[in-house]
C-alpha atoms as a PDB file:
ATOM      1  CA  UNK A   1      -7.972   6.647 -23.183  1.00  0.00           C
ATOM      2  CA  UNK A   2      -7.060   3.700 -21.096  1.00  0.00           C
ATOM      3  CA  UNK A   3      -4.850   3.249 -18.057  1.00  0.00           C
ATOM      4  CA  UNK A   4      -2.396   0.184 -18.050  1.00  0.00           C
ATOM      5  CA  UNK A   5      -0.375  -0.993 -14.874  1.00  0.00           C
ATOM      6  CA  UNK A   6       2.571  -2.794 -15.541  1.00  0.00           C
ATOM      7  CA  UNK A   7       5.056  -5.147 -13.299  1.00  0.00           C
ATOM      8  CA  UNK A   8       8.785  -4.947 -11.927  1.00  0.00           C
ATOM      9  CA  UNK A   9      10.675  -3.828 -15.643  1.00  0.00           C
ATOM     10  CA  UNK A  10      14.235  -4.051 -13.309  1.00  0.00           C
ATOM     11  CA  UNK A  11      16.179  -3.180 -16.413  1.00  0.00           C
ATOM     12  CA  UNK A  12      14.004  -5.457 -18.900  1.00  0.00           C
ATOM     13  CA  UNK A  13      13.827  -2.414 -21.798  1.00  0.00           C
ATOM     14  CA  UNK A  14      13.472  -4.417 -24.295  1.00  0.00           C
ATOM     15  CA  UNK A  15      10.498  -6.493 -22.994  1.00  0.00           C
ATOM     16  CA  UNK A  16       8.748  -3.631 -22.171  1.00  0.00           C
ATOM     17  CA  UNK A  17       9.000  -1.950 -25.282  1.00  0.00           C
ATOM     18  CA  UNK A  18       7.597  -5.240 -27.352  1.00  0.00           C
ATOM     19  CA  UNK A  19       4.794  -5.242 -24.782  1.00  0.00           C
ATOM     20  CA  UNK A  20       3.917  -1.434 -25.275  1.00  0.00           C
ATOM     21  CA  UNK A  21       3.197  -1.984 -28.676  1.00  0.00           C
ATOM     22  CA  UNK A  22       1.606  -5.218 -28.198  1.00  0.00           C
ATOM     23  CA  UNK A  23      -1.377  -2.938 -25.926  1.00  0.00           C
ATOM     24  CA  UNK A  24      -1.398  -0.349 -28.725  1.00  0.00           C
ATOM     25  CA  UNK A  25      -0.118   1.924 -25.577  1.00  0.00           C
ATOM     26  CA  UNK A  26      -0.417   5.558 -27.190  1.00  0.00           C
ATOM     27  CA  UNK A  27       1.375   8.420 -24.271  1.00  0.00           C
ATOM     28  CA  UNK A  28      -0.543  11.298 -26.118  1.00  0.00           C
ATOM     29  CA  UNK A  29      -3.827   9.332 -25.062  1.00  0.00           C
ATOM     30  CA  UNK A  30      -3.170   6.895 -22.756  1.00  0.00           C
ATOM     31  CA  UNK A  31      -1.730   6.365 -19.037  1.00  0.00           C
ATOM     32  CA  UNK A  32       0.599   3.864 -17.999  1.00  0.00           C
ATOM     33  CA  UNK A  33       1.426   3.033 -14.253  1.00  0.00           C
ATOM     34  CA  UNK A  34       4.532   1.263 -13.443  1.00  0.00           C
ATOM     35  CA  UNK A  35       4.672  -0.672 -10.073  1.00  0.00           C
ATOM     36  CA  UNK A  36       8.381   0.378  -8.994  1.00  0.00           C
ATOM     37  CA  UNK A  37      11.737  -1.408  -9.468  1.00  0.00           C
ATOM     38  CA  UNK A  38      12.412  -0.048 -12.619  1.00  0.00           C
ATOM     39  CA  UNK A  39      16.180  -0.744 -12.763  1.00  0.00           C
ATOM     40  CA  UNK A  40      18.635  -3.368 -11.651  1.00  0.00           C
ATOM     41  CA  UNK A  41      20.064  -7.289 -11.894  1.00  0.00           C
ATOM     42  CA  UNK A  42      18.567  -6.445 -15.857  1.00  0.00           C
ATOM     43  CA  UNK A  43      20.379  -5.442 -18.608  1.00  0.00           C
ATOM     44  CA  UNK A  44      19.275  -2.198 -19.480  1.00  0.00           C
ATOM     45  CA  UNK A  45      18.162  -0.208 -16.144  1.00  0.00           C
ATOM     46  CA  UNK A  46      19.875   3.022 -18.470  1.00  0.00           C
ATOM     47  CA  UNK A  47      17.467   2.712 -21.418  1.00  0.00           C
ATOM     48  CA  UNK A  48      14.232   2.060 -19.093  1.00  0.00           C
ATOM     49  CA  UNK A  49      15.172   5.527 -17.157  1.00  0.00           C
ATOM     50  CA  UNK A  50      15.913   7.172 -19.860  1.00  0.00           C
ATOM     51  CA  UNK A  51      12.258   6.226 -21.579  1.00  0.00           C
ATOM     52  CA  UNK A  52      10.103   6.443 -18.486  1.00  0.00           C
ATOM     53  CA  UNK A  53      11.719   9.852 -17.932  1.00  0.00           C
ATOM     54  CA  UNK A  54      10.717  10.929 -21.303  1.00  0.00           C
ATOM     55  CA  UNK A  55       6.910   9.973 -21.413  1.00  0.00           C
ATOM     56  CA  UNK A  56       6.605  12.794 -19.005  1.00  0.00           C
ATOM     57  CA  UNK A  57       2.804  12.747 -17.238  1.00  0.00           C
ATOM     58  CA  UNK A  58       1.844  10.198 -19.448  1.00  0.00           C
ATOM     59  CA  UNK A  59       3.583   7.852 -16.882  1.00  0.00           C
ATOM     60  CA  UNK A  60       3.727   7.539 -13.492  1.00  0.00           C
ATOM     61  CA  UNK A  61       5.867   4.953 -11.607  1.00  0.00           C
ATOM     62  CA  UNK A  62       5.878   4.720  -8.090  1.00  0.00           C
ATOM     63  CA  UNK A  63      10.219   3.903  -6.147  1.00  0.00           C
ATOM     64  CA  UNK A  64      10.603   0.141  -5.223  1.00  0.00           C
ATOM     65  CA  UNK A  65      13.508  -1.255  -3.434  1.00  0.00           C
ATOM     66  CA  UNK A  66      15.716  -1.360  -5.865  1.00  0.00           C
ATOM     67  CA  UNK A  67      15.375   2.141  -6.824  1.00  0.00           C
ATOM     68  CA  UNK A  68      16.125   3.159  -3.984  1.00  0.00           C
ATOM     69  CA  UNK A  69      18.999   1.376  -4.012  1.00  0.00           C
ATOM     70  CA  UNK A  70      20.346   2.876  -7.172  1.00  0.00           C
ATOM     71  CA  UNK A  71      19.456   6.172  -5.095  1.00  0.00           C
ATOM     72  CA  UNK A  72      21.553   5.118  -1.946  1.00  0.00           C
ATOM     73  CA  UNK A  73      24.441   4.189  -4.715  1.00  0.00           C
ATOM     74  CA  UNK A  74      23.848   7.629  -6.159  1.00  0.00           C
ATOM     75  CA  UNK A  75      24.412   9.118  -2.986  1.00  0.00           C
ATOM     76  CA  UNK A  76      27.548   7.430  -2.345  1.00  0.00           C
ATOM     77  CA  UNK A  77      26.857   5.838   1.131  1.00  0.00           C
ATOM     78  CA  UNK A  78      25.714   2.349  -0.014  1.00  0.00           C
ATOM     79  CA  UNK A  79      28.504  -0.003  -1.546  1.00  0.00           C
ATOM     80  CA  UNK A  80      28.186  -2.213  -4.607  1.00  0.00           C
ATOM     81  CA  UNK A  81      26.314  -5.641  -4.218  1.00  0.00           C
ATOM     82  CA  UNK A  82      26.996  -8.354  -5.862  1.00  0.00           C
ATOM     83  CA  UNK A  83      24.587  -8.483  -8.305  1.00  0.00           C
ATOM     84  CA  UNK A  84      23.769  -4.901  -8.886  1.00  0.00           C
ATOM     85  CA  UNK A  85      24.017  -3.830 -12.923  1.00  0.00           C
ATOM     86  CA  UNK A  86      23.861  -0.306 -12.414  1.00  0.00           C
ATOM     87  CA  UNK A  87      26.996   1.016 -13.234  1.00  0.00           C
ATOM     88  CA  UNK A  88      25.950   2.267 -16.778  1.00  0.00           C
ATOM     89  CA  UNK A  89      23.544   4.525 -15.022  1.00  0.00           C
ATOM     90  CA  UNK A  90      25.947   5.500 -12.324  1.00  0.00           C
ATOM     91  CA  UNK A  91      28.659   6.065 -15.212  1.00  0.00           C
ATOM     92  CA  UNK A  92      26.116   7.985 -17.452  1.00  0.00           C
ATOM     93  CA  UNK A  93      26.677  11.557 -18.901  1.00  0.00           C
ATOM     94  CA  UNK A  94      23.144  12.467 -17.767  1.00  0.00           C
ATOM     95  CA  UNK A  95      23.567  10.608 -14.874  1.00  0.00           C
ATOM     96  CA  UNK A  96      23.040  13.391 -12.253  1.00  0.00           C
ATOM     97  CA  UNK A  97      19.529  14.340 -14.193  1.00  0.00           C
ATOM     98  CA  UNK A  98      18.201  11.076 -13.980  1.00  0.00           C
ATOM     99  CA  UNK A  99      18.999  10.583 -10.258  1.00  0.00           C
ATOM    100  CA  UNK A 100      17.287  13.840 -10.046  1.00  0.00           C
ATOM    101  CA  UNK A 101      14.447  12.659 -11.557  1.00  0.00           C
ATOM    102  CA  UNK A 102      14.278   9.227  -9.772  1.00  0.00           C
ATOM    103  CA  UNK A 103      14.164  11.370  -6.655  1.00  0.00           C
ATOM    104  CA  UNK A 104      10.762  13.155  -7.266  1.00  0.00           C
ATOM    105  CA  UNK A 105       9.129   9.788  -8.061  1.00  0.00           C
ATOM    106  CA  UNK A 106       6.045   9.174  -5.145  1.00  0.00           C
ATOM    107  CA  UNK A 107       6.271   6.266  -2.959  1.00  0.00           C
ATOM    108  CA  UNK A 108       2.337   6.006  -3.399  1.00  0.00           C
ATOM    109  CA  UNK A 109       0.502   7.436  -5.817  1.00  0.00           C
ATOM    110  CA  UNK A 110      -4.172   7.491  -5.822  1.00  0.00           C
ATOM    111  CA  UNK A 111      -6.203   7.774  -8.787  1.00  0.00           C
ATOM    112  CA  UNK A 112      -9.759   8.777  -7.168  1.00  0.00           C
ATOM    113  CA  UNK A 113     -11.557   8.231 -10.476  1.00  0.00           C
ATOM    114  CA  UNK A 114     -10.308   4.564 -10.612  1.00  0.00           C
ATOM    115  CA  UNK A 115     -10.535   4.511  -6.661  1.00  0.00           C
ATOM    116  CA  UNK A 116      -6.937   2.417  -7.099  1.00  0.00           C
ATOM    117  CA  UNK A 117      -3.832   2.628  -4.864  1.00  0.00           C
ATOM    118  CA  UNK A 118      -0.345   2.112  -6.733  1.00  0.00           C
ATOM    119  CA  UNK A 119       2.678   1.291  -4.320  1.00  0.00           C
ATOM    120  CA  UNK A 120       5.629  -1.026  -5.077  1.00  0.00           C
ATOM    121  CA  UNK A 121       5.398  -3.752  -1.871  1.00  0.00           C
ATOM    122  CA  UNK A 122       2.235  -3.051  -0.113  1.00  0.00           C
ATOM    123  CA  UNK A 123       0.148  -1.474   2.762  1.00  0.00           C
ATOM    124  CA  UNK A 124       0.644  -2.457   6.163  1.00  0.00           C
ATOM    125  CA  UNK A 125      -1.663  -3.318   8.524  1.00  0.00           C
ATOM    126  CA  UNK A 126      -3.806  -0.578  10.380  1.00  0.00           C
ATOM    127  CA  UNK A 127      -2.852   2.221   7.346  1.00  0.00           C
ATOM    128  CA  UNK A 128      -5.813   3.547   4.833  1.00  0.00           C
ATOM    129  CA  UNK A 129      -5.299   4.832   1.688  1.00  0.00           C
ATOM    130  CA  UNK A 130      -5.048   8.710   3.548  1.00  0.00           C
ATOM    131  CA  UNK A 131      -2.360   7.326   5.755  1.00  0.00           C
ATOM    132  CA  UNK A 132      -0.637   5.545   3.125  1.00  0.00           C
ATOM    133  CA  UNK A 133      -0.507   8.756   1.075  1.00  0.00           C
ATOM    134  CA  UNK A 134       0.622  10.751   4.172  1.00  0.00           C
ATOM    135  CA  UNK A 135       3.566   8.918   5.579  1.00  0.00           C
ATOM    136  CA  UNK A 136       5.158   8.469   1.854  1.00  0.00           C
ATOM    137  CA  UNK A 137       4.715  12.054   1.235  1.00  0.00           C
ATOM    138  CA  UNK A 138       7.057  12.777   4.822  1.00  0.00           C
ATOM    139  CA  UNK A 139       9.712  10.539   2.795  1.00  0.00           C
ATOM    140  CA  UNK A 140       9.402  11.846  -0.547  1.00  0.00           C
ATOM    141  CA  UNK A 141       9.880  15.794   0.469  1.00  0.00           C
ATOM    142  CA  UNK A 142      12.638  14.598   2.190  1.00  0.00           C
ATOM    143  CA  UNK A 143      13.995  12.244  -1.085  1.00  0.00           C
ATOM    144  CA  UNK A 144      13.496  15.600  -2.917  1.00  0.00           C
ATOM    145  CA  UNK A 145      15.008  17.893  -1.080  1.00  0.00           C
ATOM    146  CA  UNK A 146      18.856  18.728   0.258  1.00  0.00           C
ATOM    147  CA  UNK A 147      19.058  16.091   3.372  1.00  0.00           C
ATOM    148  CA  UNK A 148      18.400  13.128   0.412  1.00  0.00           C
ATOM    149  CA  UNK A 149      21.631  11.628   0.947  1.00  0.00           C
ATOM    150  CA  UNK A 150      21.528  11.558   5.162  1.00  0.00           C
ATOM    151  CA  UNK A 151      18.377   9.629   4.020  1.00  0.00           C
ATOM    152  CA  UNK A 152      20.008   6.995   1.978  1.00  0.00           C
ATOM    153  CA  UNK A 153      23.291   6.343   4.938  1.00  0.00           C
ATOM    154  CA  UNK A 154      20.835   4.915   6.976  1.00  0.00           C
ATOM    155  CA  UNK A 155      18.061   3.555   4.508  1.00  0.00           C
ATOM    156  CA  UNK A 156      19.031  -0.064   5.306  1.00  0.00           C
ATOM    157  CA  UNK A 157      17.731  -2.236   8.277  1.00  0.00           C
ATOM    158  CA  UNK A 158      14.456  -3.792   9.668  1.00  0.00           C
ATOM    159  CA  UNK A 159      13.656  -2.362  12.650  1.00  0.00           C
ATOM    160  CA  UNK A 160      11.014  -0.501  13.787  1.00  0.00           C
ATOM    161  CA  UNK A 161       9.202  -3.465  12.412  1.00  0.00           C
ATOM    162  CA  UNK A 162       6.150  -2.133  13.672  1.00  0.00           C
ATOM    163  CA  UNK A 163       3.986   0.897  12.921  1.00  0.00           C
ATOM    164  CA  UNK A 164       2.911   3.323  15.441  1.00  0.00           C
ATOM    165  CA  UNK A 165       2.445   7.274  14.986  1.00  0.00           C
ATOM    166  CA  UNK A 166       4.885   7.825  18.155  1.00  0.00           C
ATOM    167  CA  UNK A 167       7.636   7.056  15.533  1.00  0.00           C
ATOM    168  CA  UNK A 168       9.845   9.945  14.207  1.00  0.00           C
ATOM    169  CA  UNK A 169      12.511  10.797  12.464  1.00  0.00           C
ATOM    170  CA  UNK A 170      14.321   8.407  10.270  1.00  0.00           C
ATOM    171  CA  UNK A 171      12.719   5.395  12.572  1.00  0.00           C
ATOM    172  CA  UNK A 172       9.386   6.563  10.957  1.00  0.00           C
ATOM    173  CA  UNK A 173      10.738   6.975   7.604  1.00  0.00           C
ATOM    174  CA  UNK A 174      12.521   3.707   7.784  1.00  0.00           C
ATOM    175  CA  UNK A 175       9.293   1.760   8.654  1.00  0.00           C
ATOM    176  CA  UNK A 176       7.460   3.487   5.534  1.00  0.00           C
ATOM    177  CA  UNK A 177       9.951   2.840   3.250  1.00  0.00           C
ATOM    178  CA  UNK A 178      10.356  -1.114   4.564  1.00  0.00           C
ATOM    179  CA  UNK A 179       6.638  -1.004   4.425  1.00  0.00           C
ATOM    180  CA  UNK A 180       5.913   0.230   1.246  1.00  0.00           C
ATOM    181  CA  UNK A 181       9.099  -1.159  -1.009  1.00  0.00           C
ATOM    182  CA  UNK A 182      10.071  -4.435   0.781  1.00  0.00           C
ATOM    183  CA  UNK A 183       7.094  -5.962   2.572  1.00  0.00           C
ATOM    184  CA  UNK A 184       5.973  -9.201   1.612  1.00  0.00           C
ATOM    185  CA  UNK A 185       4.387 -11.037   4.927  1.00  0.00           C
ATOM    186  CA  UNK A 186       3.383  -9.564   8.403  1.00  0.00           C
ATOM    187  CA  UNK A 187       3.274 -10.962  11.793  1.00  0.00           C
ATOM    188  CA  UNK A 188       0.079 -11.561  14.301  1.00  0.00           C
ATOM    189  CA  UNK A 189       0.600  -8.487  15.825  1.00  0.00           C
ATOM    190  CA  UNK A 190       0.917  -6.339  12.754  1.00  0.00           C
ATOM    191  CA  UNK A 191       4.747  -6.180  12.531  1.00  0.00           C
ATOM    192  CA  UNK A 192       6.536  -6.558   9.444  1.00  0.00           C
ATOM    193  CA  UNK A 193       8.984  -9.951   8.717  1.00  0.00           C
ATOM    194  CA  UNK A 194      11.291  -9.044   6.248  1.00  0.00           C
ATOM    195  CA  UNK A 195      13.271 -11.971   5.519  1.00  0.00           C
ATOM    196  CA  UNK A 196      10.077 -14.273   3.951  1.00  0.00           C
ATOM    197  CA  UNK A 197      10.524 -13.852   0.253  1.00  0.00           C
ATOM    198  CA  UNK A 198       8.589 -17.276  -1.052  1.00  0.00           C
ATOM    199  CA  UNK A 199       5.090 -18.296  -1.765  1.00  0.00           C
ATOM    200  CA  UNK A 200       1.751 -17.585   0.753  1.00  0.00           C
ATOM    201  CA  UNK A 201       1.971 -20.773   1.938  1.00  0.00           C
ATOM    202  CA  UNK A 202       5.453 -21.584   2.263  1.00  0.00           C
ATOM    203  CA  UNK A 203       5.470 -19.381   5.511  1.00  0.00           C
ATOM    204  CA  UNK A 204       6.173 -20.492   9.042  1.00  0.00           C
ATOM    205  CA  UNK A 205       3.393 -20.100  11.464  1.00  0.00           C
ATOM    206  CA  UNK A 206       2.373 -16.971  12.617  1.00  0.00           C
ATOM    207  CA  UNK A 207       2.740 -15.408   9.051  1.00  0.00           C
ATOM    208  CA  UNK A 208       0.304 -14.146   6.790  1.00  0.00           C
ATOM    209  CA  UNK A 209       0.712 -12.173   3.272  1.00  0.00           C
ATOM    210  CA  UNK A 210       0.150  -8.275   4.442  1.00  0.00           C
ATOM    211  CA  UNK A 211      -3.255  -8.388   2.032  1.00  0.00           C
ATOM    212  CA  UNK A 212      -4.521 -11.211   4.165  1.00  0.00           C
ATOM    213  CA  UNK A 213      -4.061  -9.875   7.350  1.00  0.00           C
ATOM    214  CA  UNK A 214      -7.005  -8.966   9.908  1.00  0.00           C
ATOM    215  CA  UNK A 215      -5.988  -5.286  10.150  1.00  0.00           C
ATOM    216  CA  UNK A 216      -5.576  -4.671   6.471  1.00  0.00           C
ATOM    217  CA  UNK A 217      -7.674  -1.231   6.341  1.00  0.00           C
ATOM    218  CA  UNK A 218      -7.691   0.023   2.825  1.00  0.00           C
ATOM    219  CA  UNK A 219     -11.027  -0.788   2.291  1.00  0.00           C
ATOM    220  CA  UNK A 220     -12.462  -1.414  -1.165  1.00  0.00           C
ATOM    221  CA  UNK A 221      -9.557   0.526  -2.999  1.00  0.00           C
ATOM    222  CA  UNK A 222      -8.056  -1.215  -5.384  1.00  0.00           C
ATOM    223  CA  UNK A 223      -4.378  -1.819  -4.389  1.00  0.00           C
ATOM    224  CA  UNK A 224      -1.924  -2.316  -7.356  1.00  0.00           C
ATOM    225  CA  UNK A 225       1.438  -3.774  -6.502  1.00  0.00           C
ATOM    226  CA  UNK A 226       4.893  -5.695  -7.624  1.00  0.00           C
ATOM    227  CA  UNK A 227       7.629  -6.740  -5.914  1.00  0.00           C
ATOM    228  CA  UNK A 228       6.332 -10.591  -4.683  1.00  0.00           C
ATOM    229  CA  UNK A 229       7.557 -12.272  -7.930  1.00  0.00           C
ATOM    230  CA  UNK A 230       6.049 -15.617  -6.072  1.00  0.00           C
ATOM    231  CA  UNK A 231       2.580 -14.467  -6.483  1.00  0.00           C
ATOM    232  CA  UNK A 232       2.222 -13.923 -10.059  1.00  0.00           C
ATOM    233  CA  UNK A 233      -0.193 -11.775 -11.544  1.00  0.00           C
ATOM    234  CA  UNK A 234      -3.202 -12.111  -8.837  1.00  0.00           C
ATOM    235  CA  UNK A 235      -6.484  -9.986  -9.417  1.00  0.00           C
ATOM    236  CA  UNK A 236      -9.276  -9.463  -6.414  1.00  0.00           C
ATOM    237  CA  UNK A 237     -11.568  -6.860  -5.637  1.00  0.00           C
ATOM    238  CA  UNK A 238      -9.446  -4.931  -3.985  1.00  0.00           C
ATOM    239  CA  UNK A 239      -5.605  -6.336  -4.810  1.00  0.00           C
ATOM    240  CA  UNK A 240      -3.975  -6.217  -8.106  1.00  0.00           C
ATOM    241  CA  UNK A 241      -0.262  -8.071  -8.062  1.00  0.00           C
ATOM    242  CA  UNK A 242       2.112  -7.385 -11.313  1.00  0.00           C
ATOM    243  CA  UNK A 243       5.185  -9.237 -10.500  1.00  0.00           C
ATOM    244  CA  UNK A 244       5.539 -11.919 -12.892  1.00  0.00           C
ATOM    245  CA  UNK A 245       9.450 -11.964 -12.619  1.00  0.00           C
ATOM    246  CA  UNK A 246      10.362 -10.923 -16.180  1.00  0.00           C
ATOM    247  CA  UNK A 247      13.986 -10.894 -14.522  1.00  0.00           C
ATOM    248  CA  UNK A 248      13.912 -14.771 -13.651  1.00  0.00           C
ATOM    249  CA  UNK A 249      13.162 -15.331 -17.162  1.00  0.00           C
ATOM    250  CA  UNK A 250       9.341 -15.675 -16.851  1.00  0.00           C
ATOM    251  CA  UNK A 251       6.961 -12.535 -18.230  1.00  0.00           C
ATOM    252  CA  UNK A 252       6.438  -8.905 -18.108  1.00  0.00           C
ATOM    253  CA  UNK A 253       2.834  -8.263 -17.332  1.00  0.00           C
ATOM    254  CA  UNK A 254       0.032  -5.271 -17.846  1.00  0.00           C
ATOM    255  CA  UNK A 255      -3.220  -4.876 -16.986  1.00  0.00           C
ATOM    256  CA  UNK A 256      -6.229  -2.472 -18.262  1.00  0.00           C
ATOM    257  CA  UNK A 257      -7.010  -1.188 -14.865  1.00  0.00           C
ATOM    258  CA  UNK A 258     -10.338   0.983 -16.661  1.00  0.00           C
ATOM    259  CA  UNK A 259     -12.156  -2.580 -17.966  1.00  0.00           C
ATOM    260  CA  UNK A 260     -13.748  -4.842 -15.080  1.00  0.00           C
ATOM    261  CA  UNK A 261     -12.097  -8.316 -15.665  1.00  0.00           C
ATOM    262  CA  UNK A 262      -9.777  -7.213 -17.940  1.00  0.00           C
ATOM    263  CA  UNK A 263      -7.258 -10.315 -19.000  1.00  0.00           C
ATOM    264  CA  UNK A 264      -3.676  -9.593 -17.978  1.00  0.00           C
ATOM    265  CA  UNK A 265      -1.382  -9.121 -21.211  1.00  0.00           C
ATOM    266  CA  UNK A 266       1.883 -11.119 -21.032  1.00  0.00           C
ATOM    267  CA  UNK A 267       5.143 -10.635 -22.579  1.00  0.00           C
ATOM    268  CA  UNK A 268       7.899 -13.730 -22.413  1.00  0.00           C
ATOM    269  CA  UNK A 269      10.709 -11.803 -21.591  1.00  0.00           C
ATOM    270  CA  UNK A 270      13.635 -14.645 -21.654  1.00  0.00           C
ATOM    271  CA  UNK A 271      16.533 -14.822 -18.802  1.00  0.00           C
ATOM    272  CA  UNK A 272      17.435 -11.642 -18.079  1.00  0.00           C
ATOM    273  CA  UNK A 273      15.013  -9.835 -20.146  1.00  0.00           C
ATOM    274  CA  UNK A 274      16.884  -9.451 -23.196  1.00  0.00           C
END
C-alpha cells in the first residue's frame, strides 16, 4: 500500500490518467491525495469529477480556489469569468450530484500515521496543524449544509487579511478560505497579500512565501500543497509543493509520500493538458 500526492489536475483528465498508470496506482490498495483545484481553464474538469468521485475512500482531495469557484457558479451568485471552462459540468445531467459531492470535500485533511498536512494554498502564520483542522472544519459544515449558497455570495474579497480568533462570521470564514485556497506570500506582520502570484524572489520588500515566515507554527508536519505553479515541485522536511502547472503546458506531478526521498514522478501534460 502506498500513498501518492498529486498536483493542481484543473481539468487535465487525460494527464492524470497516463500518470496513474505510470505509478502502478491500484484504488483497492493504494491512497491517492489530490492537492485541490481539480477543475477549470482545462479541458476536461467533467471527466476528472466524475473519476475522483468514483474512487470513493481510496481518494481524498482537499477544495482549492477554483473549486470553489465552480461551487460559487453552482450556486448561482458568481458570474462567468473569462476563462472559466466549466460549463460542461454546470450543463451536466448529474450535475447537481457532483456539486453535492464537491461540497463535502475538506478544506484540510491530517494523516497522523504519515504526520502530513494536505491543504490546497497553505497555512498561515500563527495556525498549527489543530487550528488548521479547526477553522476549515467551521467552513466545511457550513459548505455542507443548507446556508452553502449565502456562503458562496460573499466568498470573494481580501479582507480580513489578517488572522485573529475575535473574527466571526463570514469575516472568519473568508480569512480561512483566502488562507487556505489562495495564499501565496504574507506580510511582516502576519497578514496575507493576495495579489503576489510570481516566484519567492520576485516579491517586493516586506514579503515572504507563507512557509518562510517567522510565525509559521506547524511544526515538523509535513505540509503538502499546490496552487504556487511558480514553485515547482519543492520537497523539505516539513513542505511538500505539487504545482508543476500541467495547465501552462508544463507537468503533472506525484509523489510517494510513504518512502523518505522519494523522486517526484512527472507527466508532460502539453498546453492545456490534452
Amino acid at each position: 500500500m502506498a500513498t501518492w500526492a498529486i498536483g493542481d489536475l484543473q481539468g487535465c483528465h487525460a494527464p492524470l490518467m497516463r500518470l496513474l498508470e505510470r505509478i502502478d496506482f491500484d484504488p483497492g490498495q493504494d491512497r491517492l491525495w489530490l492537492v485541490g483545484d481539480l477543475v477549470n481553464r482545462g479541458p476536461a474538469s467533467l471527466e476528472v469529477l466524475r473519476w475522483v468521485r468514483s474512487q470513493g475512500e481510496a481518494v481524498v482531495s482537499v477544495l482549492g480556489n477554483h473549486d470553489l469557484h465552480l461551487l460559487a457558479r453552482a450556486s448561482g451568485r458568481v458570474a462567468s469569468r473569462g476563462r472559466d471552462t466549466l460549463e460542461p459540468v454546470l450543463q451536466a445531467e448529474d450535475s447537481d450530484e457532483l456539486i453535492d459531492w464537491l461540497r463535502q470535500r475538506p478544506l484540510a485533511h491530517h494523516d497522523t500515521a504519515l504526520d502530513a498536512l494536505l491543504v490546497h494554498a497553505g497555512v498561515p502564520p500563527g495556525w498549527d496543524v489543530a487550528t488548521t483542522l479547526a477553522e476549515a472544519e467551521r467552513v466545511e459544515r457550513v459548505l455542507a449544509g443548507h446556508e452553502w449558497r449565502d456562503l458562496m455570495a460573499v466568498l470573494y474579497g481580501d479582507k480580513p487579511d489578517r488572522w485573529s480568533p475575535q473574527l466571526s462570521g463570514y469575516n472568519r470564514l473568508r480569512f480561512t478560505i483566502n488562507a487556505l485556497t489562495r495564499m501565496r506570500f504574507c506580510r511582516a506582520d502576519g497578514s496575507l497579500e493576495m495579489k503576489a502570484k510570481g516566484p519567492p524572489q520576485s516579491a517586493r520588500d516586506g514579503l515572504v512565501p507563507w512557509f518562510e515566515h517567522p510565525r509559521a507554527a506547524w511544526g515538523a508536519t509535513r505540509v503538502v500543497v499546490g496552487h504556487w505553479s511558480a514553485l515547482g515541485c519543492t520537497r523539505r522536511a516539513n513542505l511538500v509543493t505539487l504545482d508543476t502547472g500541467c495547465i501552462w503546458g508544463r507537468a503533472l506531478t506525484a509523489l510517494c509520500l510513504d518512502v523518505p526521498d522519494a523522486e517526484p514522478v512527472g507527466e508532460r501534460c502539453g498546453r492545456g493538458g490534452r
